[in-house]
PDB file of N, CA and C in Angstrom:
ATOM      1  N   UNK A   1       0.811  -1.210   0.000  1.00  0.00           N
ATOM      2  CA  UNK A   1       0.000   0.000   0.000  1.00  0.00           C
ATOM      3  C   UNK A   1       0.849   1.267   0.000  1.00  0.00           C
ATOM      4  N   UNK A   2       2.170   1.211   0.566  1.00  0.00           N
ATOM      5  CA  UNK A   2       2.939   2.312   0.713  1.00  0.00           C
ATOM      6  C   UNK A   2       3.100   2.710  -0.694  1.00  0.00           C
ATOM      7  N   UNK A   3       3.484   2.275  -2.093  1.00  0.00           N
ATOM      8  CA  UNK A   3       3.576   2.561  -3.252  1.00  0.00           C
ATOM      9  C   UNK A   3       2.333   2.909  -3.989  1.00  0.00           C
ATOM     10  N   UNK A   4       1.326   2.331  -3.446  1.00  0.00           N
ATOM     11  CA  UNK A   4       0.345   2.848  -4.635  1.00  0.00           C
ATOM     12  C   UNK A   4      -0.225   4.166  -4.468  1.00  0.00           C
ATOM     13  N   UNK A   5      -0.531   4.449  -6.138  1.00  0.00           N
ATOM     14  CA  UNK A   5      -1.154   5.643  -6.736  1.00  0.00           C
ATOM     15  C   UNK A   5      -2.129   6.284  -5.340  1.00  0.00           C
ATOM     16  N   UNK A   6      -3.046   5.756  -5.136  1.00  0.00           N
ATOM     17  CA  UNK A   6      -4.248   6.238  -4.212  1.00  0.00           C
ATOM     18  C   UNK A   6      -3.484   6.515  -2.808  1.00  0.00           C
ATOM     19  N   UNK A   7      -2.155   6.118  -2.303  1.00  0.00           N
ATOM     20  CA  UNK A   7      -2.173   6.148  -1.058  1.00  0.00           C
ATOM     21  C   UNK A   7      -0.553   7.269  -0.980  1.00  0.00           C
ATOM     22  N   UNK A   8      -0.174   7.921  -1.974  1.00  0.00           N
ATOM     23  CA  UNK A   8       0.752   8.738  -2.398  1.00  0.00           C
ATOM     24  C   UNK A   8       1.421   9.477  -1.277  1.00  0.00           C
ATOM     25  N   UNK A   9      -0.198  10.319  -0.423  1.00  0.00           N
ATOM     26  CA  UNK A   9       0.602  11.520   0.331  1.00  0.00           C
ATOM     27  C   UNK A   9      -0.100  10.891   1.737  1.00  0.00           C
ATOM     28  N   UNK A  10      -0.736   9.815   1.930  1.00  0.00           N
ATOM     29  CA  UNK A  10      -1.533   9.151   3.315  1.00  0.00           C
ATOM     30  C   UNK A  10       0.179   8.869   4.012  1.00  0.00           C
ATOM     31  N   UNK A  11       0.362   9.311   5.594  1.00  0.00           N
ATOM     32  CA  UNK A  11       1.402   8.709   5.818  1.00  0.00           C
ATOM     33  C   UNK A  11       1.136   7.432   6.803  1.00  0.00           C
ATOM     34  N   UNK A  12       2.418   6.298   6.722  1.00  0.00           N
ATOM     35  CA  UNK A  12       2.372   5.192   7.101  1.00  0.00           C
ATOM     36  C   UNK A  12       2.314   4.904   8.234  1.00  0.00           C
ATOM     37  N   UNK A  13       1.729   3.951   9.260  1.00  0.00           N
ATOM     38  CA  UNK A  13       2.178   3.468  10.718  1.00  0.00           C
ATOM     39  C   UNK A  13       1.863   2.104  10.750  1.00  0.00           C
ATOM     40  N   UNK A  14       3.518   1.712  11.296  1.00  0.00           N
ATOM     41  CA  UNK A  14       3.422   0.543  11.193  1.00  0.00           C
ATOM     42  C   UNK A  14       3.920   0.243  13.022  1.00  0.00           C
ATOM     43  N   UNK A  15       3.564  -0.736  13.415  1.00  0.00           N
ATOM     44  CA  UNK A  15       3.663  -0.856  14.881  1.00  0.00           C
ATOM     45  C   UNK A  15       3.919  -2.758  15.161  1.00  0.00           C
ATOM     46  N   UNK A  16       4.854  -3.052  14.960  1.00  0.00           N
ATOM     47  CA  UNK A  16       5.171  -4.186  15.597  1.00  0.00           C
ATOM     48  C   UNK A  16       5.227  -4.933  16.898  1.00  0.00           C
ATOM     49  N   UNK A  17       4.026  -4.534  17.273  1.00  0.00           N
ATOM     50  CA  UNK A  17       3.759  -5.029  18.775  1.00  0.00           C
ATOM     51  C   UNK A  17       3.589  -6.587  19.079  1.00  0.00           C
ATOM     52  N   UNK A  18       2.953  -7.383  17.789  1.00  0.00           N
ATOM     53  CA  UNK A  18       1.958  -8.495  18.065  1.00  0.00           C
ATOM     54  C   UNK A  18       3.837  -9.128  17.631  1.00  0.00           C
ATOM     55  N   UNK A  19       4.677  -9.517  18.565  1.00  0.00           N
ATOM     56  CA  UNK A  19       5.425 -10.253  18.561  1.00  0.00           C
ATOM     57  C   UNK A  19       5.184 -11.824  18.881  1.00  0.00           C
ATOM     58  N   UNK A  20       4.364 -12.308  19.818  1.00  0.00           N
ATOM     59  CA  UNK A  20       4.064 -13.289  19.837  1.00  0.00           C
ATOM     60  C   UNK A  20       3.010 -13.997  18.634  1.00  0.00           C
ATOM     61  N   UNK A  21       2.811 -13.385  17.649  1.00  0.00           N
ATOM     62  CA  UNK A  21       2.408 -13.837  16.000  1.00  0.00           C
ATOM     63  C   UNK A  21       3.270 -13.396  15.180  1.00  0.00           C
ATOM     64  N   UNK A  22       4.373 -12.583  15.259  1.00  0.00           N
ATOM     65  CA  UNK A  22       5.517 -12.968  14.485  1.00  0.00           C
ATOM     66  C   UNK A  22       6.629 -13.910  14.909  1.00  0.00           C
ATOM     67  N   UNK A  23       6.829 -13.875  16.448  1.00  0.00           N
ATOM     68  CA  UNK A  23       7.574 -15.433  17.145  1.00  0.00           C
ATOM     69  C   UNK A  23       7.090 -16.692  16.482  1.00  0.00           C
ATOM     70  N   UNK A  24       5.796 -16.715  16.888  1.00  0.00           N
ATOM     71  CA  UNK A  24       5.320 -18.279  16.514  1.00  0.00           C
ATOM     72  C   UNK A  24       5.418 -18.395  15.047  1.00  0.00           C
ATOM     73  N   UNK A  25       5.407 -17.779  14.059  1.00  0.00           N
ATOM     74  CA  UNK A  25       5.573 -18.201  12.688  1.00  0.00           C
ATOM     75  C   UNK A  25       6.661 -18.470  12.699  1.00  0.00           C
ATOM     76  N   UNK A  26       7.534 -18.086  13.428  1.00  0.00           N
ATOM     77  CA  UNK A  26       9.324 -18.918  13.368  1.00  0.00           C
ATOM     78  C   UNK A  26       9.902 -19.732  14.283  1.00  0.00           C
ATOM     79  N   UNK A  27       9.167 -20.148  15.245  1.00  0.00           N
ATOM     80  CA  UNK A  27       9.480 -21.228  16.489  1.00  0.00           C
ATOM     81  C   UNK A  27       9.859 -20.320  17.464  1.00  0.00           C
ATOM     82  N   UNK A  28       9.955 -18.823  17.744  1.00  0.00           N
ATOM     83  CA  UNK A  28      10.182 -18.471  18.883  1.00  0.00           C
ATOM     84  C   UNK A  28       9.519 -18.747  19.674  1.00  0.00           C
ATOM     85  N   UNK A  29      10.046 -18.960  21.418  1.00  0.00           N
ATOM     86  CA  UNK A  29       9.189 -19.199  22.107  1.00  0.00           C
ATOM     87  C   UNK A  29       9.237 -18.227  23.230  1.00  0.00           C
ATOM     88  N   UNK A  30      10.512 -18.139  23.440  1.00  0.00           N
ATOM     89  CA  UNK A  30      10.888 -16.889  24.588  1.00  0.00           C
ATOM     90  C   UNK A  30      10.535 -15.630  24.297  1.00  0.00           C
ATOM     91  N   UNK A  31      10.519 -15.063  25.203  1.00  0.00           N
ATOM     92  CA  UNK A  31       9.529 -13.178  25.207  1.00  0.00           C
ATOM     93  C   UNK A  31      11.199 -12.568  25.114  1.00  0.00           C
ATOM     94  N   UNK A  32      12.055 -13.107  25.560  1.00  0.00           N
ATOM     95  CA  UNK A  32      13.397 -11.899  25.614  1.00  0.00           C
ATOM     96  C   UNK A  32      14.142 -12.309  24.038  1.00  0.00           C
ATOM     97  N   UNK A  33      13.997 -13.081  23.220  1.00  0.00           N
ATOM     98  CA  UNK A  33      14.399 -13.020  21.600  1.00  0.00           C
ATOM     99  C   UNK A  33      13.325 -12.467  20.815  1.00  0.00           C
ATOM    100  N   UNK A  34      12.309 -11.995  20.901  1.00  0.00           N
ATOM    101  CA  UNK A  34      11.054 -11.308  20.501  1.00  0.00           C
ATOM    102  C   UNK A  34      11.830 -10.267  19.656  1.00  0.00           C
ATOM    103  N   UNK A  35      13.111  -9.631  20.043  1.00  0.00           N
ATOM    104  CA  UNK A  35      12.963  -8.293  19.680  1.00  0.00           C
ATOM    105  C   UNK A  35      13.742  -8.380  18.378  1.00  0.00           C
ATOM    106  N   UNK A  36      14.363  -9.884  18.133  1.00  0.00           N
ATOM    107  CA  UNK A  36      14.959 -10.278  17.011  1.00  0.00           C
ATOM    108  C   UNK A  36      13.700 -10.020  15.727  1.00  0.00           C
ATOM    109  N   UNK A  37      12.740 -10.443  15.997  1.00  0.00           N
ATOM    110  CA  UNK A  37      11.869 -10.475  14.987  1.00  0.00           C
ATOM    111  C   UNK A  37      11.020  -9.231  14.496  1.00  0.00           C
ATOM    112  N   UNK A  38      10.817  -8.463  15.278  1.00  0.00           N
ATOM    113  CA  UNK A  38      10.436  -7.399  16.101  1.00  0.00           C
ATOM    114  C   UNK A  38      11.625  -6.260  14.839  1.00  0.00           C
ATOM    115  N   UNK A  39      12.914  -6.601  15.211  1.00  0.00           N
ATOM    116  CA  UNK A  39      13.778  -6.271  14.248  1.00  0.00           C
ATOM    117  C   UNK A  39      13.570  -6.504  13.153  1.00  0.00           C
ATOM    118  N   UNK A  40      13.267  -7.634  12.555  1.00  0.00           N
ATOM    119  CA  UNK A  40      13.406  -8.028  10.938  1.00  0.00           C
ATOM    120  C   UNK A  40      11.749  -6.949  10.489  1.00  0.00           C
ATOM    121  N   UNK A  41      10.630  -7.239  10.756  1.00  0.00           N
ATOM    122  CA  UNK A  41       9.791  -6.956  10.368  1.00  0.00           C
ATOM    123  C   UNK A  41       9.973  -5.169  10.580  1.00  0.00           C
ATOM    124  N   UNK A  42      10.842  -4.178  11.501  1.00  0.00           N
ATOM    125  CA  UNK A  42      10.642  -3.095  11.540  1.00  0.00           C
ATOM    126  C   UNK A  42      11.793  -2.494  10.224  1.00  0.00           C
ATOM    127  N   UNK A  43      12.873  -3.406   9.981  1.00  0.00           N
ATOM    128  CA  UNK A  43      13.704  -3.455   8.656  1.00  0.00           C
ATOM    129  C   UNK A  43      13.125  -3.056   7.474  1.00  0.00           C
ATOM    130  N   UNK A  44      12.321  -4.386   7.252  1.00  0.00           N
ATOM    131  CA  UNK A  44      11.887  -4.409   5.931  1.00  0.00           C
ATOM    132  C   UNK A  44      10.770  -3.412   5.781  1.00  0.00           C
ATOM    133  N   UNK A  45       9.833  -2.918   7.153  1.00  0.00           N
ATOM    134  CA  UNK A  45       9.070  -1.371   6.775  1.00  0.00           C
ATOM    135  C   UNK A  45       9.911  -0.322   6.127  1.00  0.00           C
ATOM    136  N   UNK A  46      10.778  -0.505   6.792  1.00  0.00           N
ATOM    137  CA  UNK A  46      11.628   0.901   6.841  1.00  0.00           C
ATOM    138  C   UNK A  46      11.974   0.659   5.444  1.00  0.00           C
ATOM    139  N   UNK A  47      13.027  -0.049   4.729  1.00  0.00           N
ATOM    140  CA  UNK A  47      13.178   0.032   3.228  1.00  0.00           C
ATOM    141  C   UNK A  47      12.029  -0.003   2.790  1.00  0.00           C
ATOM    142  N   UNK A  48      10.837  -0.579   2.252  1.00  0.00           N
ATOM    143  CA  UNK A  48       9.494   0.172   1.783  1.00  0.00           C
ATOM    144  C   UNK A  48       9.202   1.615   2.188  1.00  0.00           C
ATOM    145  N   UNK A  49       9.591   1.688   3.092  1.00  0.00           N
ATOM    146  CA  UNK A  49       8.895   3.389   3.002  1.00  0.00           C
ATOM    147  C   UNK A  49       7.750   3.694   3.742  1.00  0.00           C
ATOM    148  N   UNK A  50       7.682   3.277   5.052  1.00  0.00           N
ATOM    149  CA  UNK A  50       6.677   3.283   6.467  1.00  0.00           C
ATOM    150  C   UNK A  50       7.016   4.455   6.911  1.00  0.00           C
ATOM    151  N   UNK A  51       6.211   5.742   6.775  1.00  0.00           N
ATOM    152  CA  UNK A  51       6.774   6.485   7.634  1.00  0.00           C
ATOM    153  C   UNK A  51       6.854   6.572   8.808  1.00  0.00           C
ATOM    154  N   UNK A  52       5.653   6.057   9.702  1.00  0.00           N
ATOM    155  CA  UNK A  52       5.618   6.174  11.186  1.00  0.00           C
ATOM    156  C   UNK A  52       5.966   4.428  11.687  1.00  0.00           C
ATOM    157  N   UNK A  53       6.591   4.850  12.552  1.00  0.00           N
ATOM    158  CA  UNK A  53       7.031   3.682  13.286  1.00  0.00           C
ATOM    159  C   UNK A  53       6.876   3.555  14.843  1.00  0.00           C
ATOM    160  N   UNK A  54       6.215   2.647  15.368  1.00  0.00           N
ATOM    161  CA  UNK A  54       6.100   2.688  17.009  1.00  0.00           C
ATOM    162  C   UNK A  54       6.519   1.342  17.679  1.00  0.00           C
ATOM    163  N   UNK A  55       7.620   1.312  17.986  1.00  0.00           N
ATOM    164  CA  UNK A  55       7.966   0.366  18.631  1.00  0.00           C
ATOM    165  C   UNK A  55       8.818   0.582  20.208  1.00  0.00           C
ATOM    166  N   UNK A  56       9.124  -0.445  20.956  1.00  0.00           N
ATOM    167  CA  UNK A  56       9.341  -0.738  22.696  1.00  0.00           C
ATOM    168  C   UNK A  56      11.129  -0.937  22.328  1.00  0.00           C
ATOM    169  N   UNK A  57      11.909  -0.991  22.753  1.00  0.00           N
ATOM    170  CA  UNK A  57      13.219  -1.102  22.873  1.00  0.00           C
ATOM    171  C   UNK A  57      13.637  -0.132  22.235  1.00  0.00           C
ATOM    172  N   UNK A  58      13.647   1.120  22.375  1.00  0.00           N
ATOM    173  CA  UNK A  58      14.156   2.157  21.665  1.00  0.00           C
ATOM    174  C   UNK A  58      15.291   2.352  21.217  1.00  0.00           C
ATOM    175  N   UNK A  59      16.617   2.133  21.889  1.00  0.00           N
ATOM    176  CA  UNK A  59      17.710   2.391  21.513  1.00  0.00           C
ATOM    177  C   UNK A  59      18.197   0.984  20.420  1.00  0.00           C
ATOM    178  N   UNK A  60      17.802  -0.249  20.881  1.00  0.00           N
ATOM    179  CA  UNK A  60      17.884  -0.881  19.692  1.00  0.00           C
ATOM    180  C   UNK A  60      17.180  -0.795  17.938  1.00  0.00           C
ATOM    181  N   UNK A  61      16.171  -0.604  18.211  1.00  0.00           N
ATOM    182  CA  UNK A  61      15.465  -0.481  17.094  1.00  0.00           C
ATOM    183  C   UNK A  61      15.949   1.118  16.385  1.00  0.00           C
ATOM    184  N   UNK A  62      16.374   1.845  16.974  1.00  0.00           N
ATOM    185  CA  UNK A  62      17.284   2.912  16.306  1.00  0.00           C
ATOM    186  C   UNK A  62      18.275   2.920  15.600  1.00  0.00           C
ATOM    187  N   UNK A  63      19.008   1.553  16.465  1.00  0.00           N
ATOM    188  CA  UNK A  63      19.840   1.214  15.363  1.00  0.00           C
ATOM    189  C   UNK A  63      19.368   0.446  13.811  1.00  0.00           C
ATOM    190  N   UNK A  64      18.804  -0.271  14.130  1.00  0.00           N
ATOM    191  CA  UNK A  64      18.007  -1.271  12.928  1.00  0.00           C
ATOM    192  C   UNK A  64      17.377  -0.566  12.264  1.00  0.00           C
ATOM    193  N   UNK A  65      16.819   1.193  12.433  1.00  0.00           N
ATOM    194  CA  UNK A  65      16.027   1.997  12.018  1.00  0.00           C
ATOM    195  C   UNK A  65      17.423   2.650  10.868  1.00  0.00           C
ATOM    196  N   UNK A  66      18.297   2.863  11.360  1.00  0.00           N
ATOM    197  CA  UNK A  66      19.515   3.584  10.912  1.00  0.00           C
ATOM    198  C   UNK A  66      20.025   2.838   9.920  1.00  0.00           C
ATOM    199  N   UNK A  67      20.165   1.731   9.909  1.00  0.00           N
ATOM    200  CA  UNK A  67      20.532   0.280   9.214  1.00  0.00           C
ATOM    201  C   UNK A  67      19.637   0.476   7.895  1.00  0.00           C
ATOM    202  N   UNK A  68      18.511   0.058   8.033  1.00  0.00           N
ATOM    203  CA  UNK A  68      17.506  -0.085   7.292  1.00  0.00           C
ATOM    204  C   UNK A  68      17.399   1.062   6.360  1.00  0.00           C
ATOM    205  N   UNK A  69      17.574   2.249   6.733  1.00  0.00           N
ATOM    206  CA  UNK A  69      17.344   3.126   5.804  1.00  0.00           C
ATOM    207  C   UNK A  69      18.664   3.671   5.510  1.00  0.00           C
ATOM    208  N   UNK A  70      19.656   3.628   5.499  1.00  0.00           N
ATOM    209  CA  UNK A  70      20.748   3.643   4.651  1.00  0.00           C
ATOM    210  C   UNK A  70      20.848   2.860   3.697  1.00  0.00           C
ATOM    211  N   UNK A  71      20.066   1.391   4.077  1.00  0.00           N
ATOM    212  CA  UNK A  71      19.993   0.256   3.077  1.00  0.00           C
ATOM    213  C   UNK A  71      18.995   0.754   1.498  1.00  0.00           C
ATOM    214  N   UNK A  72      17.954   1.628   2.241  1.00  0.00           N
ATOM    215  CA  UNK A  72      16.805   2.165   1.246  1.00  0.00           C
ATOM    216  C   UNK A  72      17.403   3.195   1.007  1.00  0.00           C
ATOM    217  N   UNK A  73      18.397   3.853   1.274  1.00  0.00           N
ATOM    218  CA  UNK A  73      18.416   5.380   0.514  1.00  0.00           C
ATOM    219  C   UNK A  73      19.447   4.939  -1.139  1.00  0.00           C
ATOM    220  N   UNK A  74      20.609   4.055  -0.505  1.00  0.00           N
ATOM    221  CA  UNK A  74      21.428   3.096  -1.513  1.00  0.00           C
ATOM    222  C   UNK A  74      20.689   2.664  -2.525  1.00  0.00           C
ATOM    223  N   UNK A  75      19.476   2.038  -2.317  1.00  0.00           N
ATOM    224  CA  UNK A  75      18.791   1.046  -3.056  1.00  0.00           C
ATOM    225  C   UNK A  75      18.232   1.862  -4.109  1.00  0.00           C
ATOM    226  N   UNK A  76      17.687   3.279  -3.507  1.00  0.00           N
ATOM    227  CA  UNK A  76      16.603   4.317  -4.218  1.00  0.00           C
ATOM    228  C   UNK A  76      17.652   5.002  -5.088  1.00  0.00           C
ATOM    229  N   UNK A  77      18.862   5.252  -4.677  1.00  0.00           N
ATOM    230  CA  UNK A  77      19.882   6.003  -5.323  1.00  0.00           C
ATOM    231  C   UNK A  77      20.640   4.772  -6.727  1.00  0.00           C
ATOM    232  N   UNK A  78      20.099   3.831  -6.564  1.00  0.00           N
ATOM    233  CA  UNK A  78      19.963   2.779  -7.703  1.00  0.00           C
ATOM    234  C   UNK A  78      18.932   2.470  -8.706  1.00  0.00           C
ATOM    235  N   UNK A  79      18.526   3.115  -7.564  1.00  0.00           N
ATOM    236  CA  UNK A  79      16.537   2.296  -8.423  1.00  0.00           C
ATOM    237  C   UNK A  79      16.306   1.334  -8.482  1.00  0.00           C
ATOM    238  N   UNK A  80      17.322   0.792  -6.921  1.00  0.00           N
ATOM    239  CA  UNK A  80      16.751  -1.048  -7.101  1.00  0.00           C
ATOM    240  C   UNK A  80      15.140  -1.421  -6.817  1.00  0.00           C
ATOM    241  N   UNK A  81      15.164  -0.652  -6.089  1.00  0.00           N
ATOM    242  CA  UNK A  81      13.408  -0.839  -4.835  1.00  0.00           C
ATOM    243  C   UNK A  81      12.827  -0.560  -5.888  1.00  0.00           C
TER     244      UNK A  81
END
């Protein structure tokens, strides 16, 4: 939805809270590796182009936030995405 025509200037929020339904699709079981996944899914917003983001571990996910979109600015400055 972030790319299409109709949704151009709507901005994004994406909120990765429901960790225990992104754990269980990968065998996590523990609440303290949560934030591994928690990570991947706030990644791949961020290269699409999510503008709002709300997530719990702040200083980590800043980094993965920082990560992620250096990865998308590279990609856009290619025109891979």
């Amino acid at each position: 939805l972030v790319h299409h025509q109709a949704f151009r200037n709507i901005p994004f929020l994406f909120e990765p809270l429901a960790s225990r339904i992104i754990d269980s699709s990968n065998g996590v079981e523990k609440e303290s590796t949560c934030i591994w996944s928690t990570a991947s899914a706030l990644a791949v917003c961020v290269i699409f182009g999510v503008d709002i983001i709300r997530v719990h571990h702040l200083k980590e996910m800043a980094q993965v936030i920082k990560v992620a979109d250096a990865i998308r600015i590279q990609q856009n400055k290619k025109n891979i995405l």
